[in-house]
C-alpha atoms as a PDB file:
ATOM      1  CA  UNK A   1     -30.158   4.579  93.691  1.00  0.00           C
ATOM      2  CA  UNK A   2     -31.729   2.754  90.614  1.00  0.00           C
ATOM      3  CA  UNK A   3     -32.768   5.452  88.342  1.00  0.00           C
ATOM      4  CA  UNK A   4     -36.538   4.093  87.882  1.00  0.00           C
ATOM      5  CA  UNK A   5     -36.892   3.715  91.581  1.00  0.00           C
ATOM      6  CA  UNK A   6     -35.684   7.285  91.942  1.00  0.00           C
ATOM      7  CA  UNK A   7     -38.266   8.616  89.392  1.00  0.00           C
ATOM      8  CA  UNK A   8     -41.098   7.285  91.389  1.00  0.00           C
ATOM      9  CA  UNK A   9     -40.377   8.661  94.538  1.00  0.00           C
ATOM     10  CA  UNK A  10     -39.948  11.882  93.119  1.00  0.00           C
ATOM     11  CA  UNK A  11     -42.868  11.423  91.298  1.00  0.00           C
ATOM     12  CA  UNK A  12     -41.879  11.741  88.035  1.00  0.00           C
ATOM     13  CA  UNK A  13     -44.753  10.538  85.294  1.00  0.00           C
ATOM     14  CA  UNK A  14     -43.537   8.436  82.239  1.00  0.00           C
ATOM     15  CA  UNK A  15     -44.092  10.770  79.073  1.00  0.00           C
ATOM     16  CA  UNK A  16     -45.620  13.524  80.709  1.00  0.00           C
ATOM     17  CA  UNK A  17     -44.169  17.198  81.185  1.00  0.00           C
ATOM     18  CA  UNK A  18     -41.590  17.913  83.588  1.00  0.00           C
ATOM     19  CA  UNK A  19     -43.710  20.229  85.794  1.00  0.00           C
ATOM     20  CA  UNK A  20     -46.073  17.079  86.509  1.00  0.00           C
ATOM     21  CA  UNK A  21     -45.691  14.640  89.742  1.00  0.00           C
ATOM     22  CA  UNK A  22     -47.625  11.994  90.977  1.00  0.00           C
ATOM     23  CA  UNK A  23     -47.884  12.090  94.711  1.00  0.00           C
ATOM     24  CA  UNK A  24     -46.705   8.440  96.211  1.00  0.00           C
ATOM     25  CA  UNK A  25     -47.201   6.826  99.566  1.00  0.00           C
ATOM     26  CA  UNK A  26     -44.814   4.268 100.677  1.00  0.00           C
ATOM     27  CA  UNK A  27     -46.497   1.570 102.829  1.00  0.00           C
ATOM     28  CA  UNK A  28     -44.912  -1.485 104.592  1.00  0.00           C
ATOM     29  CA  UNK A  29     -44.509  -2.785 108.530  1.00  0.00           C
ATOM     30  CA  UNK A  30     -42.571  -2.168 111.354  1.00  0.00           C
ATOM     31  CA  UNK A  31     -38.464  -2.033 110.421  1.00  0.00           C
ATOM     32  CA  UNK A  32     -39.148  -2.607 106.850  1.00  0.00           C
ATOM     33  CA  UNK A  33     -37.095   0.515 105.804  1.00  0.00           C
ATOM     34  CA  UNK A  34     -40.124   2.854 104.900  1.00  0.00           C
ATOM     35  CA  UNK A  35     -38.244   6.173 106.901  1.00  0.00           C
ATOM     36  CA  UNK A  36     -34.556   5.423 105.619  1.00  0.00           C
ATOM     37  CA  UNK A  37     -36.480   5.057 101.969  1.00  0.00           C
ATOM     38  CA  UNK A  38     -37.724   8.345 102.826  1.00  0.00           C
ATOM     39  CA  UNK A  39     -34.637  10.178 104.231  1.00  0.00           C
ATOM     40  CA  UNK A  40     -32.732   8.906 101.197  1.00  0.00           C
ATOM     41  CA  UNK A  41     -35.327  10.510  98.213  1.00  0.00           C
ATOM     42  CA  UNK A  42     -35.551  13.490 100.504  1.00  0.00           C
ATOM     43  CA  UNK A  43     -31.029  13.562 100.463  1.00  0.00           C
ATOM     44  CA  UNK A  44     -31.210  13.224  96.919  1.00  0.00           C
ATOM     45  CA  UNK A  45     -33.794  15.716  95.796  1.00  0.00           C
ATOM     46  CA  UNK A  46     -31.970  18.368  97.842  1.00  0.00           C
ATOM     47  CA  UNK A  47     -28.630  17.094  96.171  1.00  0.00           C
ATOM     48  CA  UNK A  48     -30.126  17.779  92.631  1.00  0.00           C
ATOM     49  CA  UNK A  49     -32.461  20.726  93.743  1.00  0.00           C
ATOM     50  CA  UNK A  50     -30.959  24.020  92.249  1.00  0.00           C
ATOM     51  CA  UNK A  51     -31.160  26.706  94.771  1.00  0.00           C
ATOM     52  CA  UNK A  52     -32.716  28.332  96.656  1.00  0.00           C
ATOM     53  CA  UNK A  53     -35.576  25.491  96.454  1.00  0.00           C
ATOM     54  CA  UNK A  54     -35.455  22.641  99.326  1.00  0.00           C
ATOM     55  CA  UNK A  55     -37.011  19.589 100.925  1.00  0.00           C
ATOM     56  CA  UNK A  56     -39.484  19.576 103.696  1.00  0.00           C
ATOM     57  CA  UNK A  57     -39.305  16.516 105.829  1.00  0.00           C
ATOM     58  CA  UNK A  58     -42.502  16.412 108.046  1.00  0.00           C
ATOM     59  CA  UNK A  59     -42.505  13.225 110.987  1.00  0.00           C
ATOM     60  CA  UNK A  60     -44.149  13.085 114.536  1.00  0.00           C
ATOM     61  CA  UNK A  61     -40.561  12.834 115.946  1.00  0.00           C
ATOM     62  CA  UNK A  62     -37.101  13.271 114.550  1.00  0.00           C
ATOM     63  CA  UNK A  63     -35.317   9.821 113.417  1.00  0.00           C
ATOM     64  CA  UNK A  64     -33.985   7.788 116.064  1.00  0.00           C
ATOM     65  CA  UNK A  65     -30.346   8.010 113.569  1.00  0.00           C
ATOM     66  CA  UNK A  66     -29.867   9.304 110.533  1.00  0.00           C
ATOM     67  CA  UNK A  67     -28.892   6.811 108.408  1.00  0.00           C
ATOM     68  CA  UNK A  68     -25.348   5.877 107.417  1.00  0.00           C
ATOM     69  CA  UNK A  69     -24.354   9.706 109.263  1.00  0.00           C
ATOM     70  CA  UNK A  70     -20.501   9.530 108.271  1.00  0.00           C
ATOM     71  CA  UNK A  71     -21.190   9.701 104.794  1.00  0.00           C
ATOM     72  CA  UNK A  72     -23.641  12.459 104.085  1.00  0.00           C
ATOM     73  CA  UNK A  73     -23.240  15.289 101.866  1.00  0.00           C
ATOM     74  CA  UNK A  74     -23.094  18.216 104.193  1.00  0.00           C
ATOM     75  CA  UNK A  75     -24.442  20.433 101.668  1.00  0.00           C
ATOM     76  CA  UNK A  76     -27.501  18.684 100.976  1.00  0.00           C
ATOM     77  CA  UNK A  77     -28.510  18.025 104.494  1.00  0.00           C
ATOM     78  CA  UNK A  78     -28.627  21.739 105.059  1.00  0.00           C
ATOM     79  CA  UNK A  79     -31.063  21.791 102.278  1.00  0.00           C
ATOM     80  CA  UNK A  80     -33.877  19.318 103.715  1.00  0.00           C
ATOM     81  CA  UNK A  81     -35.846  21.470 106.834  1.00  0.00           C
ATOM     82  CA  UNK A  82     -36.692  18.939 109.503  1.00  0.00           C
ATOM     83  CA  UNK A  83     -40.288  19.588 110.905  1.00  0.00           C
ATOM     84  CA  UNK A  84     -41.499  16.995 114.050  1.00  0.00           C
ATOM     85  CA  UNK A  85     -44.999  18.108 114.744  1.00  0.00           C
ATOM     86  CA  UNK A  86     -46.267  15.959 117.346  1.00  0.00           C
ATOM     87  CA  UNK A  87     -50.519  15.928 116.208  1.00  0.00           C
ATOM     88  CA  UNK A  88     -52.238  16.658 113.259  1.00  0.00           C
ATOM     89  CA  UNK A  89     -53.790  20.023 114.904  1.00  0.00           C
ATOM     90  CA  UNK A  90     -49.611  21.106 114.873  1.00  0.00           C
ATOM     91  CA  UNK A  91     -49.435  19.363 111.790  1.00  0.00           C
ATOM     92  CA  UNK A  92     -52.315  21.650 110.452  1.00  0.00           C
ATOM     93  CA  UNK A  93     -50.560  24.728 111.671  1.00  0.00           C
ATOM     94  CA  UNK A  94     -47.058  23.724 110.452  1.00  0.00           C
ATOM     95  CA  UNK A  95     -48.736  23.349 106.489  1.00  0.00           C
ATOM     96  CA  UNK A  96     -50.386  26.300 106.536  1.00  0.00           C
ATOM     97  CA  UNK A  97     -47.534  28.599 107.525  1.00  0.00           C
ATOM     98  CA  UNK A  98     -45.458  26.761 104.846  1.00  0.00           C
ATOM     99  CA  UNK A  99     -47.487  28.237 101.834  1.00  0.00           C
ATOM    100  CA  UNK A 100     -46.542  31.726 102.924  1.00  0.00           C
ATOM    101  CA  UNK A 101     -42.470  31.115 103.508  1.00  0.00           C
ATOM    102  CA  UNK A 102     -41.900  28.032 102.379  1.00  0.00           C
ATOM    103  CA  UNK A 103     -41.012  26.728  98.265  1.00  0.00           C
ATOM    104  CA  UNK A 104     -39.652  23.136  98.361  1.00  0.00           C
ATOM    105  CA  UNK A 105     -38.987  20.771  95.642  1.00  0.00           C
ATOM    106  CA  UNK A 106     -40.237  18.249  97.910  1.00  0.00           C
ATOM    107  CA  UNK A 107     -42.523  17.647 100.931  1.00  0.00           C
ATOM    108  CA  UNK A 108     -41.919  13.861 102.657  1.00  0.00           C
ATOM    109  CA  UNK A 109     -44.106  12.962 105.513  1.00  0.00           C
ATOM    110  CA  UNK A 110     -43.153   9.899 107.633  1.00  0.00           C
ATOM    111  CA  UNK A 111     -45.445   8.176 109.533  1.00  0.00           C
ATOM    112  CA  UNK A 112     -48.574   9.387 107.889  1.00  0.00           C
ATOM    113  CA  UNK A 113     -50.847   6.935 110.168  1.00  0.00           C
ATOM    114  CA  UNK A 114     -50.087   8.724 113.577  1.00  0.00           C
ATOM    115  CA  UNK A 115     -51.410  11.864 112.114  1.00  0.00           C
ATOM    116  CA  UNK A 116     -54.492  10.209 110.868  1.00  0.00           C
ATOM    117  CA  UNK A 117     -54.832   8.334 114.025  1.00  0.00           C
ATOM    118  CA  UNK A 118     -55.191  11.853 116.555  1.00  0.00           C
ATOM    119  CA  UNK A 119     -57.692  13.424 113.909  1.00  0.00           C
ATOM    120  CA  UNK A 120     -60.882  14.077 115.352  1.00  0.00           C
ATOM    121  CA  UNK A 121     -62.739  11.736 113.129  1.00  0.00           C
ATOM    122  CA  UNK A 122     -62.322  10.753 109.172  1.00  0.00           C
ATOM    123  CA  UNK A 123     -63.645  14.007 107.527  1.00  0.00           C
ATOM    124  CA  UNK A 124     -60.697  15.684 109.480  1.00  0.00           C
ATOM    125  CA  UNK A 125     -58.313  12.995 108.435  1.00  0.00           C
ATOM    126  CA  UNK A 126     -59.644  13.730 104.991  1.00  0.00           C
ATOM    127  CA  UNK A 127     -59.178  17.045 105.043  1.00  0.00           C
ATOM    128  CA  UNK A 128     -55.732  16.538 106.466  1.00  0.00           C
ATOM    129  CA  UNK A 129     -54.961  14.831 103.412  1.00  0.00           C
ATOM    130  CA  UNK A 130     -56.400  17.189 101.036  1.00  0.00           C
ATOM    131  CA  UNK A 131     -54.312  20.191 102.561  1.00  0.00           C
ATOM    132  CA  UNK A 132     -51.278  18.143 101.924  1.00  0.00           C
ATOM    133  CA  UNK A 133     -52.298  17.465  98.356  1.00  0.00           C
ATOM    134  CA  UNK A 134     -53.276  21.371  98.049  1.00  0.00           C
ATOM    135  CA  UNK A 135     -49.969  22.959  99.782  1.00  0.00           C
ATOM    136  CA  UNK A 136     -47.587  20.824  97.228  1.00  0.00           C
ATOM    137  CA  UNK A 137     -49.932  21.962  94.368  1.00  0.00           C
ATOM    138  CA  UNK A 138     -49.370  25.421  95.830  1.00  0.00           C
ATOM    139  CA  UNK A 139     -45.430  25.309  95.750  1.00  0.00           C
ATOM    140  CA  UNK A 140     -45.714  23.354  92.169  1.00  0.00           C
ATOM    141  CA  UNK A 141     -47.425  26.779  91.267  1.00  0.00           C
ATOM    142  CA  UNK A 142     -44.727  28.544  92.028  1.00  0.00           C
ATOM    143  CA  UNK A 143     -42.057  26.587  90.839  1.00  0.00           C
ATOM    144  CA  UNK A 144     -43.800  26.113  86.841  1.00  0.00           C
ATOM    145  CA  UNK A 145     -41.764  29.700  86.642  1.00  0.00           C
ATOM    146  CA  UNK A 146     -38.574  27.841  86.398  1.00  0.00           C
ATOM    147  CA  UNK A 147     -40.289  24.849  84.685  1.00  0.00           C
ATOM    148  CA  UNK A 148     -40.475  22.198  87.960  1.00  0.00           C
ATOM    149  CA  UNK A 149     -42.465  20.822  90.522  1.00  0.00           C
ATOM    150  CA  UNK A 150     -43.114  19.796  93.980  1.00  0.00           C
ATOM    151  CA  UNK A 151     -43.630  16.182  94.904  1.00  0.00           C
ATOM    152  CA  UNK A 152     -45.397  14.695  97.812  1.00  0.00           C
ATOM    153  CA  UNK A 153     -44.174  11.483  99.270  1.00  0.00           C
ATOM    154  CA  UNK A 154     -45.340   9.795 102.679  1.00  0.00           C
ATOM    155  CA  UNK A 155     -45.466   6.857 103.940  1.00  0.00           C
ATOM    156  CA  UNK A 156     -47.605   4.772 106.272  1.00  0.00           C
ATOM    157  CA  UNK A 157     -47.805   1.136 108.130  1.00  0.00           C
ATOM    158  CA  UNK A 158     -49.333  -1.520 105.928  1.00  0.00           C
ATOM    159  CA  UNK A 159     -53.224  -1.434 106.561  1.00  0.00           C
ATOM    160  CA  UNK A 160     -53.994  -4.480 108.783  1.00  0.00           C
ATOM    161  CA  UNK A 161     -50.430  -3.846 110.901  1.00  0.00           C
ATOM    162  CA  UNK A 162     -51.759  -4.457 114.676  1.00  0.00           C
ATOM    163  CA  UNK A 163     -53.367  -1.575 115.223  1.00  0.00           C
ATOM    164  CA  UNK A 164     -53.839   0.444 112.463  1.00  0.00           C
ATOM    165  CA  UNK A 165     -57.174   1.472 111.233  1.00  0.00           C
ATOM    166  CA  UNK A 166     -58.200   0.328 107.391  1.00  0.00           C
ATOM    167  CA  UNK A 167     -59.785   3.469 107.572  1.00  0.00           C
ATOM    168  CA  UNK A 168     -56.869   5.358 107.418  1.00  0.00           C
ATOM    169  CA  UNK A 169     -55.817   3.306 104.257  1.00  0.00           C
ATOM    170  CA  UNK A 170     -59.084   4.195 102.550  1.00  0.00           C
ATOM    171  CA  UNK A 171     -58.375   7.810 103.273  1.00  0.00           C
ATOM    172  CA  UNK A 172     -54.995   7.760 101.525  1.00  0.00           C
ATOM    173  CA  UNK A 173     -55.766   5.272  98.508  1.00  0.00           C
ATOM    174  CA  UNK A 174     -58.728   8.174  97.306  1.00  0.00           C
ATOM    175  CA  UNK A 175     -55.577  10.768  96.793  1.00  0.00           C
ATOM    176  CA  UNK A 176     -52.434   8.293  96.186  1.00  0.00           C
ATOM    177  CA  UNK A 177     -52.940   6.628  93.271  1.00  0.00           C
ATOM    178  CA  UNK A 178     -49.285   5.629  93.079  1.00  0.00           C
ATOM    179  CA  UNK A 179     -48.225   2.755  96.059  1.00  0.00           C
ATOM    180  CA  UNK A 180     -45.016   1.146  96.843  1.00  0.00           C
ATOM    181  CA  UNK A 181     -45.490  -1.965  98.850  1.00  0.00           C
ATOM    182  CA  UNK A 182     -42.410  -2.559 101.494  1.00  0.00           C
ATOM    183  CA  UNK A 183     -42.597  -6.600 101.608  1.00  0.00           C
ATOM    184  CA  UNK A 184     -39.422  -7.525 104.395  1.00  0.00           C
ATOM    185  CA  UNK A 185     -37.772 -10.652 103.412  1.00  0.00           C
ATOM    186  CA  UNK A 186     -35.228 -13.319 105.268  1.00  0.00           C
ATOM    187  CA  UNK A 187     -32.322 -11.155 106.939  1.00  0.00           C
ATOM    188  CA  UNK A 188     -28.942 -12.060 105.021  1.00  0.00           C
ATOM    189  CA  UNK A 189     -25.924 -13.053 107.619  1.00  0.00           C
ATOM    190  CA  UNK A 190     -22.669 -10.692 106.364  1.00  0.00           C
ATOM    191  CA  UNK A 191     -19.778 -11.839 108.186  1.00  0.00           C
ATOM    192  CA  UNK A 192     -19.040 -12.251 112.152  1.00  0.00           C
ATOM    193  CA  UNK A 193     -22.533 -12.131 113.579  1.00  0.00           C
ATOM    194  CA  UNK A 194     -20.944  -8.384 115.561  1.00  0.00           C
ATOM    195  CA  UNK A 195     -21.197  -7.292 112.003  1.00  0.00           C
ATOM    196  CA  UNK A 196     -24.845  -7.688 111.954  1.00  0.00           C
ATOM    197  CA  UNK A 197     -27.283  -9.000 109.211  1.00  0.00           C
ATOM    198  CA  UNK A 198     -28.499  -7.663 105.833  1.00  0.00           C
ATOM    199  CA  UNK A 199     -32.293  -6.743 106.044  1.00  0.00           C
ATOM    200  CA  UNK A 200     -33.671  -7.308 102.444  1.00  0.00           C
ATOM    201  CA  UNK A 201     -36.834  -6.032 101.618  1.00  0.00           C
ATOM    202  CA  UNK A 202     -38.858  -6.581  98.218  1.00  0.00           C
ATOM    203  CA  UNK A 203     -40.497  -3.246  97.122  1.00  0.00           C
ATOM    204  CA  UNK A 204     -43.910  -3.341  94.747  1.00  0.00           C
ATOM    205  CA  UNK A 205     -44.625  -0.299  92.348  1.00  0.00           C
ATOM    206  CA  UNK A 206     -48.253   0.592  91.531  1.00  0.00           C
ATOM    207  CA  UNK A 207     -49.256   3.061  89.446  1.00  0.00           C
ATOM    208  CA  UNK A 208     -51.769   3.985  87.124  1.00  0.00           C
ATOM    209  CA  UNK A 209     -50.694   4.035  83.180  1.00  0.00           C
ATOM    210  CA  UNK A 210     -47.316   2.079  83.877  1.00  0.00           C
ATOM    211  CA  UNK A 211     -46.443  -1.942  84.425  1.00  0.00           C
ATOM    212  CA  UNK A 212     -45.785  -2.556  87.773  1.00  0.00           C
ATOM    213  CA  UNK A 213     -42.342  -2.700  88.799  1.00  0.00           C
ATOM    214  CA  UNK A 214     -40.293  -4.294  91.624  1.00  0.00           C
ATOM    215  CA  UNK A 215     -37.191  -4.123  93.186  1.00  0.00           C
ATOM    216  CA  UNK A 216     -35.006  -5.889  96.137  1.00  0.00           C
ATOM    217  CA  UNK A 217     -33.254  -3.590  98.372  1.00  0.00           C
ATOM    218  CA  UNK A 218     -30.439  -4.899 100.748  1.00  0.00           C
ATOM    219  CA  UNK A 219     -29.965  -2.655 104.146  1.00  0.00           C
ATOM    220  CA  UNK A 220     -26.248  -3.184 104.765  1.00  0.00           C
ATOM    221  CA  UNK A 221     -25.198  -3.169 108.677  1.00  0.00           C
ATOM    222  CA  UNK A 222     -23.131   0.006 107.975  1.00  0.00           C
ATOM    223  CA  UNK A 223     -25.619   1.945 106.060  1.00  0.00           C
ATOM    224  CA  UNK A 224     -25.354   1.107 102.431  1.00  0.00           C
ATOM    225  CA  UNK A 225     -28.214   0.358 100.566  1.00  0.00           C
ATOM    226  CA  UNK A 226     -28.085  -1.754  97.590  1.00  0.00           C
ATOM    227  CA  UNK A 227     -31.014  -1.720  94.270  1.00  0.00           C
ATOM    228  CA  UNK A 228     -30.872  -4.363  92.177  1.00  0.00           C
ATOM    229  CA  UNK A 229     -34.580  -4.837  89.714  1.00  0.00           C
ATOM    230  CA  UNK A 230     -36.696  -7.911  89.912  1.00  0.00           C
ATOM    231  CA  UNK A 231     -38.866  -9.790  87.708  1.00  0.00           C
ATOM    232  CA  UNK A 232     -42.602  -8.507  88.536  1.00  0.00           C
ATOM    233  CA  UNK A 233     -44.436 -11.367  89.916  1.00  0.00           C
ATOM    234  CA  UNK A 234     -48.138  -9.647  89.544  1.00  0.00           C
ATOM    235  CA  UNK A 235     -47.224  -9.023  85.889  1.00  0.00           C
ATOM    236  CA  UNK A 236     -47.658 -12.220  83.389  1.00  0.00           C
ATOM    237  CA  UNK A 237     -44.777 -10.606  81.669  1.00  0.00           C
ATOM    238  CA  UNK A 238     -42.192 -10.967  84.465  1.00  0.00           C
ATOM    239  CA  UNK A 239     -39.431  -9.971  82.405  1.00  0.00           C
ATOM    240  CA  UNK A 240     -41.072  -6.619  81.164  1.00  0.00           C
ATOM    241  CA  UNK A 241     -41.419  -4.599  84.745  1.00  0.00           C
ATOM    242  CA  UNK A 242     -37.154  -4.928  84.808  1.00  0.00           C
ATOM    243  CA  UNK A 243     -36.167  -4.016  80.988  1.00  0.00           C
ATOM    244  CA  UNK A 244     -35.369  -0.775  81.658  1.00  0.00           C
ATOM    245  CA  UNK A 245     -33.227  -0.850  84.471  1.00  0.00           C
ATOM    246  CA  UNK A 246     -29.497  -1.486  84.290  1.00  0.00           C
ATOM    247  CA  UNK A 247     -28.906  -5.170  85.177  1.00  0.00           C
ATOM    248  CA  UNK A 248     -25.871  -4.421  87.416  1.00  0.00           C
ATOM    249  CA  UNK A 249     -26.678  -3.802  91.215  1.00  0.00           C
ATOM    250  CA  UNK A 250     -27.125  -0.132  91.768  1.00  0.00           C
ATOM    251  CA  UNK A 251     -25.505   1.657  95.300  1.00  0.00           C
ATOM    252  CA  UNK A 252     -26.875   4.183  97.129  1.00  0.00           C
ATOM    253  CA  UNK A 253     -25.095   5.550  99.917  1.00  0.00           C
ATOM    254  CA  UNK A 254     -26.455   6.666 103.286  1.00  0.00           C
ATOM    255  CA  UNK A 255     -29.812   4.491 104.034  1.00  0.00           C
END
């Protein structure tokens, strides 16, 4: 995966101290590769994590495949603890047992929205939020003794998706300063059409203090996923958002 893209996921603030992270929600609609995004950070910072620390990876209900299964590294997918709370009231529950067994380098919550969505009202879905924020900064705590951090990632439907709430967008933009935007593009024909097509997706980086950054991701049929930077188009320096990438298409296996 392209190191910059990497960085943000995992939070990682230009300039600042390693124990830092900026918590980052992924938004975009249906089938535009939000949860494979996800599952692929989450692969990644247990593949780099150095034990015992791990990655929690909170959704309503477990992935309908893991993505590109034959090539995972065994190792690191014992690393990442797969939660599937149904509610936010079990969602509640699950995040406040984790402060008392739990250290991971990373906590990813997929499908953010349906947990916002059975919350009473929005000072519940704001407090959901809040105790999200608060449980990472708990385990970041813990981990300054060996000089790291934990990062929060979620992700959520665009606001304005048919039904979803703007509400629910408001709630999240107050804590998650950094956004990437998951824009799908036209699907890319690859071969015999039992091969299947290439989804391609644009993805928009937000973040306070830094240029905004972009990148096009290709979904291959069989799993691959493919980084290569783009020019920003919100910037008026288009060229600047890509300069520090490498200009050869990156590879990431297994989303």
């Amino acid at each position: 995966m392209a190191g910059a893209l990497l960085s943000a996921l995992l939070g990682v603030v230009p300039g600042a101290a390693s124990q830092q992270r900026r918590p980052l929600v992924v938004l975009g609609p249906e089938a535009s590769g939000r949860s494979a995004l996800l599952f692929r950070a989450a692969l990644l910072a247990s593949g780099v994590a150095a034990a015992p620390a791990s990655v929690m990876f909170l959704a309503p209900r477990p992935l309908q495949r893991l993505p590109c299964a034959g090539g995972l590294d065994a190792v690191a997918m014992q690393r990442i603890q797969f939660l599937y709370p149904p509610s936010s009231q079990l969602l509640f529950q699950v995040l406040a047992n984790l402060q008392q067994t739990s250290c991971p380098i990373l906590v990813v919550v997929d499908g953010l929205e349906e947990y916002l969505k059975s919350c009473p009202g929005p000072s519940v879905a704001a407090q959901l939020v809040a105790l999200l924020l608060d449980t990472v900064n708990h385990f970041s705590q813990k981990l300054s003794r060996v000089s790291s951090a934990c990062q929060l990632l979620v992700s959520m439907k665009s606001p304005g998706e048919a039904g979803e709430d703007g509400g629910h967008f408001s709630t999240v933009e107050r804590y998650f300063q950094a956004q990437m935007w998951l824009h799908p593009e036209a699907e890319e024909s690859v071969g015999p059409a039992s091969h299947g097509a290439t989804k391609v997706v644009r993805a928009h980086l937000s973040q306070p203090g830094s240029q905004d950054r972009e990148w096009l991701l290709r979904f291959e049929p069989e799993g691959q996923m493919k980084i290569s930077p783009l020019p920003c188009k919100s910037e008026d320096s288009r060229g600047a958002a890509a300069q520090n990438d490498t200009p050869a298409e990156a590879e990431a296996q297994g989303v």
